[in-house]
Protein backbone atom coordinates (compact mmCIF):
# COMPACT_ATOMS: atom_id res chain seq x y z
CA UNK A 1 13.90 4.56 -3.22
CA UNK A 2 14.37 6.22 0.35
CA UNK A 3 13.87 4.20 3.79
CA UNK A 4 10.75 4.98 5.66
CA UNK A 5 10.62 4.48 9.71
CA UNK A 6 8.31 1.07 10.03
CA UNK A 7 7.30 0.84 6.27
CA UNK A 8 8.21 -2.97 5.67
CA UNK A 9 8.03 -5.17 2.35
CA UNK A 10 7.75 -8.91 2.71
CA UNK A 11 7.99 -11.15 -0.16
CA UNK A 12 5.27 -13.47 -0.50
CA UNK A 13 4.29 -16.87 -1.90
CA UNK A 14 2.17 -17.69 -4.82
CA UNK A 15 1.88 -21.80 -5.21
CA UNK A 16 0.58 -22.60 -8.07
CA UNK A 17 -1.07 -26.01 -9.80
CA UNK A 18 -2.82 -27.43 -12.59
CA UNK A 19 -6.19 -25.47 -10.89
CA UNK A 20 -4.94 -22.43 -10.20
CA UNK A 21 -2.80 -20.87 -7.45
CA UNK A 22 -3.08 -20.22 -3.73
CA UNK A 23 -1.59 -16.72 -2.63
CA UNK A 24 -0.15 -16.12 0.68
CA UNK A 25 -0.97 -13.23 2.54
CA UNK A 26 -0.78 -12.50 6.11
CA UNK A 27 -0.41 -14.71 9.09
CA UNK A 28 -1.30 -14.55 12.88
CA UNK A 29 2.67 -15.56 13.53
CA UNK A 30 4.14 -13.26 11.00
CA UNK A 31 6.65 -10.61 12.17
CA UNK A 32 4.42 -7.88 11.05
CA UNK A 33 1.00 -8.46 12.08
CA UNK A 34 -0.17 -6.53 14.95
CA UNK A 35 -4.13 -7.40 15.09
CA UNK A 36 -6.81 -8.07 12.99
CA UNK A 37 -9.01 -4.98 12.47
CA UNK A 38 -10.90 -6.07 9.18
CA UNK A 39 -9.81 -7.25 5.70
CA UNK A 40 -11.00 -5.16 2.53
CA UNK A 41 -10.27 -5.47 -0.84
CA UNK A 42 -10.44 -2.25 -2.87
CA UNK A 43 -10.38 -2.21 -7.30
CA UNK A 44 -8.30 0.27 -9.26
CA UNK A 45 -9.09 0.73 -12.84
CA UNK A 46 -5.96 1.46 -15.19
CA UNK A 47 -4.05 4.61 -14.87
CA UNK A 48 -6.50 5.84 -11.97
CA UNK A 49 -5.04 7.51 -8.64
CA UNK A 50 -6.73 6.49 -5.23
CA UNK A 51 -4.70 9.15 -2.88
CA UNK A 52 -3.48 10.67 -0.51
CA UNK A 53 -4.67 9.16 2.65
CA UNK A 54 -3.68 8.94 5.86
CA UNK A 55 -4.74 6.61 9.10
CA UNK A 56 -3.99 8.06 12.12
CA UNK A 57 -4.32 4.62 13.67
CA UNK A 58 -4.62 2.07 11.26
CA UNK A 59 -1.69 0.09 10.48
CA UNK A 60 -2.26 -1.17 6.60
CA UNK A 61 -1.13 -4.18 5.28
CA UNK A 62 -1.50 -4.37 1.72
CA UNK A 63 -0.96 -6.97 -0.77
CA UNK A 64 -2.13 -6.75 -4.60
CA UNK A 65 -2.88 -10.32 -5.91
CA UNK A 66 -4.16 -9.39 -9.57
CA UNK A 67 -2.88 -6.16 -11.64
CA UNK A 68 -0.24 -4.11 -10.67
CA UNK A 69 -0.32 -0.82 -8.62
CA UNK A 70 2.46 1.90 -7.99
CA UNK A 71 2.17 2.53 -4.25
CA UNK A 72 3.97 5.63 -3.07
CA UNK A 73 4.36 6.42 0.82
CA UNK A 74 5.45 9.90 1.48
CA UNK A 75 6.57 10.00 5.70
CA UNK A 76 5.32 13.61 7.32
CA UNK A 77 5.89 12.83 10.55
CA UNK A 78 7.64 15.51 12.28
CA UNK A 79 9.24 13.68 14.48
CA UNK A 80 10.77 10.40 12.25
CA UNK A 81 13.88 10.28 11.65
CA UNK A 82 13.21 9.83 8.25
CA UNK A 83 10.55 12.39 7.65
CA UNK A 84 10.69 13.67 4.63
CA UNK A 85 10.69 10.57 2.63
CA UNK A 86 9.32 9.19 -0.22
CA UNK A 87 9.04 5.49 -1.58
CA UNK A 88 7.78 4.19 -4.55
CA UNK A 89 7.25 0.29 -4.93
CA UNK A 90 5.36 -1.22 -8.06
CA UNK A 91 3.35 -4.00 -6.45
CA UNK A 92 1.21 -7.12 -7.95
CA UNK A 93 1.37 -9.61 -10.46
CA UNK A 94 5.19 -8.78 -11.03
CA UNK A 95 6.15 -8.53 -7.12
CA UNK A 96 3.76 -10.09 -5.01
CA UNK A 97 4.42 -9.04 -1.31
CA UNK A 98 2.74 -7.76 1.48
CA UNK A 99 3.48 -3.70 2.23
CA UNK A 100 3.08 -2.77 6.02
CA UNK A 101 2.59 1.01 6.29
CA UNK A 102 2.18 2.14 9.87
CA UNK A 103 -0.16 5.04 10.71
CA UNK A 104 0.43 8.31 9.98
CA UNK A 105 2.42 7.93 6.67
CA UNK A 106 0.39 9.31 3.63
CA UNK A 107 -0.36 6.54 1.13
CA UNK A 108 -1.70 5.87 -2.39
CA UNK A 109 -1.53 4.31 -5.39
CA UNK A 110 -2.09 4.60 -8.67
CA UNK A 111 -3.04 1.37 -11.47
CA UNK A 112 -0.48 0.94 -13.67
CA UNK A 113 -1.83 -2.25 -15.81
CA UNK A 114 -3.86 -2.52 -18.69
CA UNK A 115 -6.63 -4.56 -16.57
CA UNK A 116 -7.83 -3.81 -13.24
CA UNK A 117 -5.91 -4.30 -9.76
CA UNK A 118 -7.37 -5.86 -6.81
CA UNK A 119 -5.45 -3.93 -3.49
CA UNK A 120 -6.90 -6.03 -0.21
CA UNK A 121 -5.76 -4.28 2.96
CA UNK A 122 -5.90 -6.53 6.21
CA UNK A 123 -5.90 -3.46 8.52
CA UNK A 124 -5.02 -3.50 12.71
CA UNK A 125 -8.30 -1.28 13.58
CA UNK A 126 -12.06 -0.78 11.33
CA UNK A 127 -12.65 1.32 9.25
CA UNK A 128 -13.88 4.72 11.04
CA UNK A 129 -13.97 7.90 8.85
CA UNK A 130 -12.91 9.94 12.08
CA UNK A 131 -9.12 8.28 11.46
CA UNK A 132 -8.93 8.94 8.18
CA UNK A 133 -7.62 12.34 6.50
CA UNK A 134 -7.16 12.83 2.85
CA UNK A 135 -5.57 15.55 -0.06
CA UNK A 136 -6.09 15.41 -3.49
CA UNK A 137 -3.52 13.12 -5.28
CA UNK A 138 -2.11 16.30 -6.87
CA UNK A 139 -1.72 18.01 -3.20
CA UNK A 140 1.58 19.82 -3.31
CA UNK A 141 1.63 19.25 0.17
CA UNK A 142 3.39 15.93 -1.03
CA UNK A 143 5.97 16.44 -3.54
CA UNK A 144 5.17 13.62 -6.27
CA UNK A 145 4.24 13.11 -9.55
CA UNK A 146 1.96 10.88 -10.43
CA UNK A 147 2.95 10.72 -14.53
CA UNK A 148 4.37 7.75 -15.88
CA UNK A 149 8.10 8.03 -16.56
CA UNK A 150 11.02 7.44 -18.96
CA UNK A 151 13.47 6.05 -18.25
């Protein structure tokens, strides 16, 4: 997995009970958050791709509370010091955490379950389709394969 410039991964805390669980999420006194913008919660259907996209001011901060998503971030910044870079992290029910992906880093995921995910996104701005650019997840503008792999 390579390092991107102000991609960060915080483990988070799922307390469960006898009635079910309460999962953490994001905090007003948490390292990462910058401002609320507006929370969203977005469904991915098994083996489905919802990418590339890219904020050009919209600071994400994902977290996957049911299901399981492969999340790739692929850093095109010219002028990062670690542009160039790609990271893959398998997020949800097996490693519940809370992605921060800063704008300007091209983002998706695919679902990688046999049920549905559930992606919620507390963003630092609204939504505004003006900030937003896109490429077909099979762009290769980014070089990635979605397939499943191996070993």
């Amino acid at each position: 997995m390579s390092e991107i410039a102000g991609l960060v991964v915080t483990p988070l805390r799922r307390i469960p009970d006898e009635r079910g669980a309460v999962l953490h999420m994001l905090r007003d006194d948490s390292p990462v958050f910058e401002r609320f913008g507006e929370i969203y919660f977005s469904t991915v259907y098994p083996g489905a791709i919802k990418g590339w996209h890219l904020h050009r001011q919209m600071t994400l901060n994902y977290a996957v509370p049911f299901g399981m998503i492969k999340l790739v971030c692929y850093d095109d910044r010219p002028d990062s010091p670690t542009h160039g870079n790609l990271t893959e992290l398998h997020i949800g029910d097996l490693n519940y955490c809370l992605v921060t992906i800063p704008p300007m880093i091209w983002n998706g995921f695919k679902g990688t379950a046999t049920s549905p995910a559930l992606v919620a996104n507390c963003a630092t701005v609204h939504h505004s389709p003006d900030e937003i650019e896109r490429l077909d997840p099979f762009s290769e503008r980014i070089p990635y394969d979605w397939a499943l792999r191996h070993g």
